[in-house]
C-alpha atoms as a PDB file:
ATOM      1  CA  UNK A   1      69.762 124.637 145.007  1.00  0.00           C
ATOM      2  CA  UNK A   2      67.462 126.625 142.550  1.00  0.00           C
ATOM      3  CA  UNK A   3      70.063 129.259 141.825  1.00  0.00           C
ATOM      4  CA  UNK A   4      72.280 126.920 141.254  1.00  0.00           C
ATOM      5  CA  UNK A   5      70.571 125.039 138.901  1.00  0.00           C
ATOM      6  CA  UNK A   6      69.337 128.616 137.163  1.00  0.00           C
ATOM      7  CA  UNK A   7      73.522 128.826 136.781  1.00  0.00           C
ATOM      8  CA  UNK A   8      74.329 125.763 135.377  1.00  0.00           C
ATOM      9  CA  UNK A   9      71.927 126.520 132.728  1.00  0.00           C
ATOM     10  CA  UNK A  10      72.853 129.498 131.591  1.00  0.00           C
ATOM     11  CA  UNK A  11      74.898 128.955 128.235  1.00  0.00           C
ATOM     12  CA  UNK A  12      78.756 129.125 128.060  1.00  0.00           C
ATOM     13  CA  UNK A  13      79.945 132.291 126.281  1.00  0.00           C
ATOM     14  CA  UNK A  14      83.171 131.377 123.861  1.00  0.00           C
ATOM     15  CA  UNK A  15      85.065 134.546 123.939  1.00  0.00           C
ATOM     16  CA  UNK A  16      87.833 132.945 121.611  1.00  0.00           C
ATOM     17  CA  UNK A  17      88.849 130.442 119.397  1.00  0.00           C
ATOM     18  CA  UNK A  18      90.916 127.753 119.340  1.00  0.00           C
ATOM     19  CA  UNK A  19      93.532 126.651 116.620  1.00  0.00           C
ATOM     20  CA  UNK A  20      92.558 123.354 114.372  1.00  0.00           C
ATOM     21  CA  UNK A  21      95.959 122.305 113.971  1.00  0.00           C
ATOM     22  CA  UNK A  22      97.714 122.633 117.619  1.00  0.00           C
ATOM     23  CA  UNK A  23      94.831 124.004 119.607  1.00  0.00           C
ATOM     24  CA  UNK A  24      96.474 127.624 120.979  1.00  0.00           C
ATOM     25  CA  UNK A  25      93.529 129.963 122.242  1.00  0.00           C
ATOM     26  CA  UNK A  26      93.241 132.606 120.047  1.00  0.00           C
ATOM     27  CA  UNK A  27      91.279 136.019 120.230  1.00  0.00           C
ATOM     28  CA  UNK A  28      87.795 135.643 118.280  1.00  0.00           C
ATOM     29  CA  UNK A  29      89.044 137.923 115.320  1.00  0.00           C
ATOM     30  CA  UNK A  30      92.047 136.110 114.418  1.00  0.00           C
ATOM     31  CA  UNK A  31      93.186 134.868 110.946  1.00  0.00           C
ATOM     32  CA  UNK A  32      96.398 132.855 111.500  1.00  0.00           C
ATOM     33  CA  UNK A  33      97.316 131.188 114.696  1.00  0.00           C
ATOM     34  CA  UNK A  34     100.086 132.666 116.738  1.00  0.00           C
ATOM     35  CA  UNK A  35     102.090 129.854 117.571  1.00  0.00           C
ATOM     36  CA  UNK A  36     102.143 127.816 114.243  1.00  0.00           C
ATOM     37  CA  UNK A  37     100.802 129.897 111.665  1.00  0.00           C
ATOM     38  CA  UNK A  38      97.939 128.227 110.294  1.00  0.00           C
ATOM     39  CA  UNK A  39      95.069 129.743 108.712  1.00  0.00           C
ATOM     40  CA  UNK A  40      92.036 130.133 111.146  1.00  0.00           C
ATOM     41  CA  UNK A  41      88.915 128.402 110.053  1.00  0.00           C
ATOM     42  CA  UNK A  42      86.454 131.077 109.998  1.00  0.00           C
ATOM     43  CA  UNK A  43      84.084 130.014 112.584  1.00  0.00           C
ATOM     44  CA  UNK A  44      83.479 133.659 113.898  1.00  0.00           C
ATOM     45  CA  UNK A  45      80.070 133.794 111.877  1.00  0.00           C
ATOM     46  CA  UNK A  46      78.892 130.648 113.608  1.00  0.00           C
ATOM     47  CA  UNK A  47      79.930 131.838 117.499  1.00  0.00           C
ATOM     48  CA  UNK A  48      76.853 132.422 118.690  1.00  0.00           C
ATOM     49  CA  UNK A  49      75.095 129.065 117.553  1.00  0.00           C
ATOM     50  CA  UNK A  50      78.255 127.637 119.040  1.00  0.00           C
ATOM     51  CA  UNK A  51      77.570 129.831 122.350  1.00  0.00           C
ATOM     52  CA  UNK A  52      73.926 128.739 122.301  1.00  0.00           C
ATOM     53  CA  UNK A  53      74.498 125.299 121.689  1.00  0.00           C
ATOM     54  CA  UNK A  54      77.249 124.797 124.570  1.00  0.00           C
ATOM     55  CA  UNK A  55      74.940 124.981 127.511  1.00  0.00           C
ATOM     56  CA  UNK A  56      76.189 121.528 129.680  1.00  0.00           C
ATOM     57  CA  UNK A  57      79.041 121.390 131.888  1.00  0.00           C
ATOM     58  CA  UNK A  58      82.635 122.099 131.642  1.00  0.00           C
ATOM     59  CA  UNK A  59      83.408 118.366 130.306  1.00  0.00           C
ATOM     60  CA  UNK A  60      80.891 118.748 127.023  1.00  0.00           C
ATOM     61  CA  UNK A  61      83.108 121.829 126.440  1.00  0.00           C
ATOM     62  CA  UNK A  62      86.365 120.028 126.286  1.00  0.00           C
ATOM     63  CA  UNK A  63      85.103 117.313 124.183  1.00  0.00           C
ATOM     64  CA  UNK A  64      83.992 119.852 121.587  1.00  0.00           C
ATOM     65  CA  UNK A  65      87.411 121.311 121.681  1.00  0.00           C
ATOM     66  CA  UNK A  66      88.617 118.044 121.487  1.00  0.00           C
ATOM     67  CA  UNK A  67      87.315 117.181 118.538  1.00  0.00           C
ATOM     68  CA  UNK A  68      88.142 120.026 116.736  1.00  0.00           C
ATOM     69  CA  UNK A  69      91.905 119.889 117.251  1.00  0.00           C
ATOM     70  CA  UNK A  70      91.819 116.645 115.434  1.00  0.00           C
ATOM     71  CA  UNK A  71      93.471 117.118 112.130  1.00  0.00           C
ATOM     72  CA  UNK A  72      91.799 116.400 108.925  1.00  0.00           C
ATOM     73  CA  UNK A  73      92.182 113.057 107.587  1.00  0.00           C
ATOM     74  CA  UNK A  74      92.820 112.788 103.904  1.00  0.00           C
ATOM     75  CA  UNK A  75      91.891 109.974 102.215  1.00  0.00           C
ATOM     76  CA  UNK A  76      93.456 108.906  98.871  1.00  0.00           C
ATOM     77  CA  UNK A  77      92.734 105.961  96.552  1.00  0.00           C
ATOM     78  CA  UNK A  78      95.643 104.001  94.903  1.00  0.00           C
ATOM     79  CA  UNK A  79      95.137 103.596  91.548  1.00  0.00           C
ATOM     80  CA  UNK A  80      95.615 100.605  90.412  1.00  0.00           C
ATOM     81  CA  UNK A  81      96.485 101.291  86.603  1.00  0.00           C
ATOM     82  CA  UNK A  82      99.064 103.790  86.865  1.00  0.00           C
ATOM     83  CA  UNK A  83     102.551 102.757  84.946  1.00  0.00           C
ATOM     84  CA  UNK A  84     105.697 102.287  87.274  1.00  0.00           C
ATOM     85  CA  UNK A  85     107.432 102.117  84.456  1.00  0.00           C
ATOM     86  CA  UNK A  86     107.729 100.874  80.524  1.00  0.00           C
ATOM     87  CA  UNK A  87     110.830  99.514  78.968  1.00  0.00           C
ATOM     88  CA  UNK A  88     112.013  98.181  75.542  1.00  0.00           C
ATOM     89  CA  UNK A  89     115.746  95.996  75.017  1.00  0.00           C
ATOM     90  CA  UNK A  90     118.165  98.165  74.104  1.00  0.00           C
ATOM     91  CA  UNK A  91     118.137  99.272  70.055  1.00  0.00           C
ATOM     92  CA  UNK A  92     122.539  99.511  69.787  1.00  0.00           C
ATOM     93  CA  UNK A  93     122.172  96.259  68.442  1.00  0.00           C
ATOM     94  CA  UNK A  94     119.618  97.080  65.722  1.00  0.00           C
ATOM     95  CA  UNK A  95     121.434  99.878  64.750  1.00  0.00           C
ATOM     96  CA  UNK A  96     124.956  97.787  63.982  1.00  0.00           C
ATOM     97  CA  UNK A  97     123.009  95.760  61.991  1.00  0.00           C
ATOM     98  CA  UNK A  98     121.591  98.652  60.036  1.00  0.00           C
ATOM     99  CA  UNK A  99     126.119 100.186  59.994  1.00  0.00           C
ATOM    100  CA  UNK A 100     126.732  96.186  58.636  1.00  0.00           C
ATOM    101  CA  UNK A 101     123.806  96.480  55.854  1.00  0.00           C
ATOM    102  CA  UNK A 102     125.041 100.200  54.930  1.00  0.00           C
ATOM    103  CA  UNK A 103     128.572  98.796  54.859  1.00  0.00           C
ATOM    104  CA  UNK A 104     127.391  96.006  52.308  1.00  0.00           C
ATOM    105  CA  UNK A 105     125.753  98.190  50.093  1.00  0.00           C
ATOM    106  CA  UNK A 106     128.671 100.422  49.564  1.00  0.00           C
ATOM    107  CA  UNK A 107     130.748  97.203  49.019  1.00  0.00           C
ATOM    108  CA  UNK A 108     128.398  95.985  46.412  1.00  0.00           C
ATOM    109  CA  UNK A 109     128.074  99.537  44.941  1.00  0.00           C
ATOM    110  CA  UNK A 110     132.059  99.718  44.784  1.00  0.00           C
ATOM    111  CA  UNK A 111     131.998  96.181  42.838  1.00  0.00           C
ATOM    112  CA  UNK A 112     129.299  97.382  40.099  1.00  0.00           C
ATOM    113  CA  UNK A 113     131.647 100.720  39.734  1.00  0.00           C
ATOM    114  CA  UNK A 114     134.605  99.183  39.381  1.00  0.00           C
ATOM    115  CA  UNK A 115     133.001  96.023  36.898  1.00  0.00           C
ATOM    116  CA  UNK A 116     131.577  99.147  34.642  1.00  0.00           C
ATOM    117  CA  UNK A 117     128.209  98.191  34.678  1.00  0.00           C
ATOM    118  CA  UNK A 118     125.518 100.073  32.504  1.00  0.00           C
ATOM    119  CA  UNK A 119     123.808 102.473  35.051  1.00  0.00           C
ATOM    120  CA  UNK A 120     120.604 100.893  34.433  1.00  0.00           C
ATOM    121  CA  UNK A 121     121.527  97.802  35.644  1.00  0.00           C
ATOM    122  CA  UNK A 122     124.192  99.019  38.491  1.00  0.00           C
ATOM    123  CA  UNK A 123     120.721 100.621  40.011  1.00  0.00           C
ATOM    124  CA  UNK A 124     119.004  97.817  39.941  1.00  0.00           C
ATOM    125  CA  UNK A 125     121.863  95.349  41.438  1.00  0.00           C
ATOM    126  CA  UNK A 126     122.431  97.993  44.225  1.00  0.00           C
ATOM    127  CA  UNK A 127     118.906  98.508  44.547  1.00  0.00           C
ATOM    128  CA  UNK A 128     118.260  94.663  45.121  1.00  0.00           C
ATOM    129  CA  UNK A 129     121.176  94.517  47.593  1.00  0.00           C
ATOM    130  CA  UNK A 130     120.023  97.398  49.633  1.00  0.00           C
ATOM    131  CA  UNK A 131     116.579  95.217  50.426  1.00  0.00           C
ATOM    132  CA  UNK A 132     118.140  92.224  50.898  1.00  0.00           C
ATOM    133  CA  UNK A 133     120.972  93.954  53.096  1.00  0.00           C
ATOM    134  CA  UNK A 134     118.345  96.317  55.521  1.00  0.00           C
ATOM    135  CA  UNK A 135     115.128  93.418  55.744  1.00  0.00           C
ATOM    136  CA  UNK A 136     117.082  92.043  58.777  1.00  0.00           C
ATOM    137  CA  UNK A 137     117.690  95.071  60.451  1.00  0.00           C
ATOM    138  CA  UNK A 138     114.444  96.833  59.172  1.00  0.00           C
ATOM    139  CA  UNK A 139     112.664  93.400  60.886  1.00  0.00           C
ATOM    140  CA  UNK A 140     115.131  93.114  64.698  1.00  0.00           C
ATOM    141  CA  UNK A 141     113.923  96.601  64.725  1.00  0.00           C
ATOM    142  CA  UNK A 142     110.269  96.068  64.801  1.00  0.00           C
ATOM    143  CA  UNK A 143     110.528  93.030  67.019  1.00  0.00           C
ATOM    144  CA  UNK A 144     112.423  95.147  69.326  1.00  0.00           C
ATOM    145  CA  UNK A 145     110.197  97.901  69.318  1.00  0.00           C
ATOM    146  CA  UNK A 146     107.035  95.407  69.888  1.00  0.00           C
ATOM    147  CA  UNK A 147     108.656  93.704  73.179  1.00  0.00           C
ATOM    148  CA  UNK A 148     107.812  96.029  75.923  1.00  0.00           C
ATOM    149  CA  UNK A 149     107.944  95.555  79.691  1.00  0.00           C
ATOM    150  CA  UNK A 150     105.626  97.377  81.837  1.00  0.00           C
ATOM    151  CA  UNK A 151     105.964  97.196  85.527  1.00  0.00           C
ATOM    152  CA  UNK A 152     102.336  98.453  87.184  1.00  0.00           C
ATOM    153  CA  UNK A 153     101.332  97.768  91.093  1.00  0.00           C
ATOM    154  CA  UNK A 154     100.447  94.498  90.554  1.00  0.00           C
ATOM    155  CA  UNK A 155     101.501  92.762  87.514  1.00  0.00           C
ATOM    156  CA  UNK A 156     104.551  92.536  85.254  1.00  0.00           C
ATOM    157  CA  UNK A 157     103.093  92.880  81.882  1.00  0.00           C
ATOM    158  CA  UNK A 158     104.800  91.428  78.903  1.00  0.00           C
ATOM    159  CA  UNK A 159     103.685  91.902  75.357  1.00  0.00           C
ATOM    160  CA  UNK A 160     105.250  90.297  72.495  1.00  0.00           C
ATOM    161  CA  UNK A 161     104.704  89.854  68.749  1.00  0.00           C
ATOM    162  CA  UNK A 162     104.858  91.673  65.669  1.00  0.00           C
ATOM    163  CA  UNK A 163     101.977  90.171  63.282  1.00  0.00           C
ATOM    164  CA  UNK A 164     100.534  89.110  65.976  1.00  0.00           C
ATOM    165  CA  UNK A 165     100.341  89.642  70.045  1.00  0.00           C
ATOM    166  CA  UNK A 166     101.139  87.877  72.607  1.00  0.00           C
ATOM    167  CA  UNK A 167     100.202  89.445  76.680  1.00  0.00           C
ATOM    168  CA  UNK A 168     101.422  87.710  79.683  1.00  0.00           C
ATOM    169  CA  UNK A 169     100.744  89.469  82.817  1.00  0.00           C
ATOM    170  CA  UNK A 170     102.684  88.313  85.810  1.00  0.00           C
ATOM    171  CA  UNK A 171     101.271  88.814  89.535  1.00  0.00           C
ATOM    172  CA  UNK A 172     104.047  90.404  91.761  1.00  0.00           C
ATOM    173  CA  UNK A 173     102.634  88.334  94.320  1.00  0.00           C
ATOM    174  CA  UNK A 174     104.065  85.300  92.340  1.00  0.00           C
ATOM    175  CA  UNK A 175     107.625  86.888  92.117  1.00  0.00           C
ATOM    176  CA  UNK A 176     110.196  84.843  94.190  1.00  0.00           C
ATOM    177  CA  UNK A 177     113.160  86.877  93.530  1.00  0.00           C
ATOM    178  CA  UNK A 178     114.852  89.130  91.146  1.00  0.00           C
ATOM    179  CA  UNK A 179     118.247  89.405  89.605  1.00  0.00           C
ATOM    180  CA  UNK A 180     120.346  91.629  87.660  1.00  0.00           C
ATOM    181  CA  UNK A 181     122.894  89.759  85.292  1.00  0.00           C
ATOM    182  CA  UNK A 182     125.614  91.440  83.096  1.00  0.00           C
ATOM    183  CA  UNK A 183     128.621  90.246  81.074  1.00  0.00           C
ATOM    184  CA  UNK A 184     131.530  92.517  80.801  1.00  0.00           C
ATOM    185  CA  UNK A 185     130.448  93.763  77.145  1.00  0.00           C
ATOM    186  CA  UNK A 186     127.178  94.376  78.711  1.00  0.00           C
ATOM    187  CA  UNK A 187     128.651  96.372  81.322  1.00  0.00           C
ATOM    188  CA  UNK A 188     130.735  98.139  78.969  1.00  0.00           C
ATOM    189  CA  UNK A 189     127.392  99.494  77.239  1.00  0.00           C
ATOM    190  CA  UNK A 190     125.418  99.792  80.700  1.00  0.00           C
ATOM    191  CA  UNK A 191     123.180  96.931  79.318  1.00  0.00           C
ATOM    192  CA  UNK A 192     122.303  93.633  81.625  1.00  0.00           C
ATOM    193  CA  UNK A 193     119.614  90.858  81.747  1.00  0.00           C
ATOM    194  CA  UNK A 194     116.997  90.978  84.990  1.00  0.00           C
ATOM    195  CA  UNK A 195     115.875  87.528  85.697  1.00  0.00           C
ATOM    196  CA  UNK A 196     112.843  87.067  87.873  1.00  0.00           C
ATOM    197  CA  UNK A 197     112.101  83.882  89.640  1.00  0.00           C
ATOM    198  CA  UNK A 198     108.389  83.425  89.610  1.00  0.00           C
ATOM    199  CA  UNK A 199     106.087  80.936  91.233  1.00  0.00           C
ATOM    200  CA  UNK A 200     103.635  81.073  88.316  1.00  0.00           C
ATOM    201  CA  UNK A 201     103.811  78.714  85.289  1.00  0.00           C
ATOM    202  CA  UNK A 202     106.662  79.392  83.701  1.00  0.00           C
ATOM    203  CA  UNK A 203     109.402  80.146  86.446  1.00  0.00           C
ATOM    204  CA  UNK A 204     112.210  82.075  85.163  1.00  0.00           C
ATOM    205  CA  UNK A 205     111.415  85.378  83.406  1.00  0.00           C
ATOM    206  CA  UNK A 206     114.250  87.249  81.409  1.00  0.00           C
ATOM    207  CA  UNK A 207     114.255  90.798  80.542  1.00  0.00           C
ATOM    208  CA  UNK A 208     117.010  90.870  78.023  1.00  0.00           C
ATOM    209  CA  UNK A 209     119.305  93.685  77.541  1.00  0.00           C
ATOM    210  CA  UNK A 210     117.634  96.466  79.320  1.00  0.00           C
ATOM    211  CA  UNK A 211     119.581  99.637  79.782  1.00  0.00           C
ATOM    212  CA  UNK A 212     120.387 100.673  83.171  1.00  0.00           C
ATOM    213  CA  UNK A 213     119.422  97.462  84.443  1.00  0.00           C
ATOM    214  CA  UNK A 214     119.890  97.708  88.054  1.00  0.00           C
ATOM    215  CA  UNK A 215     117.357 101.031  88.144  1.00  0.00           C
ATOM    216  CA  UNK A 216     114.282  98.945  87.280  1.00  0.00           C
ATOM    217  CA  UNK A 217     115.374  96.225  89.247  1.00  0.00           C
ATOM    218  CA  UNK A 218     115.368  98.147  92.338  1.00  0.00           C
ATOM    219  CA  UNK A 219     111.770  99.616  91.066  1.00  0.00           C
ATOM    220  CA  UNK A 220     110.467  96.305  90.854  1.00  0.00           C
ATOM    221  CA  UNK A 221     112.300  95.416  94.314  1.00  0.00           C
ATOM    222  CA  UNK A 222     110.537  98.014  95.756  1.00  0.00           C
ATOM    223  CA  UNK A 223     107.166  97.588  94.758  1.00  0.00           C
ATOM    224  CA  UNK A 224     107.619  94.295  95.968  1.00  0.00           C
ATOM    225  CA  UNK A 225     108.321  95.480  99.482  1.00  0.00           C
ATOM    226  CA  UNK A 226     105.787  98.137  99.364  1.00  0.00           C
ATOM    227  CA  UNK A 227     102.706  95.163  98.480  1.00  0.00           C
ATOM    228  CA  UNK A 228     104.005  92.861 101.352  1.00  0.00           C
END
């Protein structure tokens, strides 16, 4: 009974090593693991504290190779800021108003020529028709430009305004459904409107004349589905 005991205390020598990612036995001098490759965790240098340490029965050994098979868990934190995406309405239709006020200049500039005004005053009567002709333009175009749509994981963010700004943020857990709407001209210029239904105050959200309308849609549609 005594030599027995005198046995069962002597500590277990580990003559190899095992793989962390699928566990093969592995001579105590390997780098890479002969069935799947992976790099060896260099554990050599700590053998014999391992060998010192493992002194129980045959059951404390398997749970310590057990353990070490598990893979590593990595951990990652969603950040809640990041931009899905950012979208303005389309500009084609400030840039036909900017062809219509280049168009009236020319007219008016043809009408001066052809009245034979002094060039002193054809300047100025060309000059006054070129602001009057590009402030409605120059304006759509900064309106446009300050009505942005940003999508991020858990609000649709609207902001508005151009002498002032309006913000209205959106929850995507208040969004009911969302729809892509496009008459043929619109379809014609890969334009459409995207209509969310939302439970907040408000209802009915419209996103008018985005390009490619049906790619954010689906973006939206799918962060949807990914927070439920």
């Amino acid at each position: 009974m005594r030599a027995s005991d005198e046995s069962r205390s002597e500590p277990l020598r580990i003559d190899k090593i095992y793989c962390n990612r699928c566990g093969q036995p592995l001579p105590r001098d390997s780098l890479f693991c002969s069935r799947c490759g992976s790099r060896v965790v260099a554990v050599n240098d700590k053998a014999d504290d391992i060998n010192q340490s493992l002194t129980g029965s045959a059951l404390d050994r398997a749970a310590w190779l057990e353990e070490d098979r598990k893979p590593a868990r990595i951990v990652t934190r969603e950040d809640d800021d990041r931009e899905i995406f950012s979208i303005s309405p389309t500009m084609i239709f400030v840039y036909l108003w900017y062809a219509l006020a280049a168009a009236v200049v020319l007219v008016v500039a043809a009408v001066v020529g052809l009245l034979g005004v002094s060039p002193a005053a054809a300047f100025i009567i060309i000059a006054a028709a070129a602001v009057v002709a590009f402030a409605l333009p120059v304006y759509k175009h900064i309106l446009r430009r300050r009505e942005v749509y940003t999508l991020l994981p858990h609000t649709l963010q609207m902001r508005f305004g151009l002498l002032s700004r309006t913000v209205r943020n959106i929850p995507l857990a208040n969004v009911q459904d969302v729809t892509v709407t496009a008459a043929f001209w619109q379809r014609l210029l890969h334009l459409g409107d995207i209509e969310i239904d939302s439970a907040a105050e408000g209802g009915k959200i419209v996103l008018n004349d985005i390009h490619y309308p049906d790619r954010y849609a689906s973006m939206i549609l799918a962060e949807l589905r990914r927070r439920n």
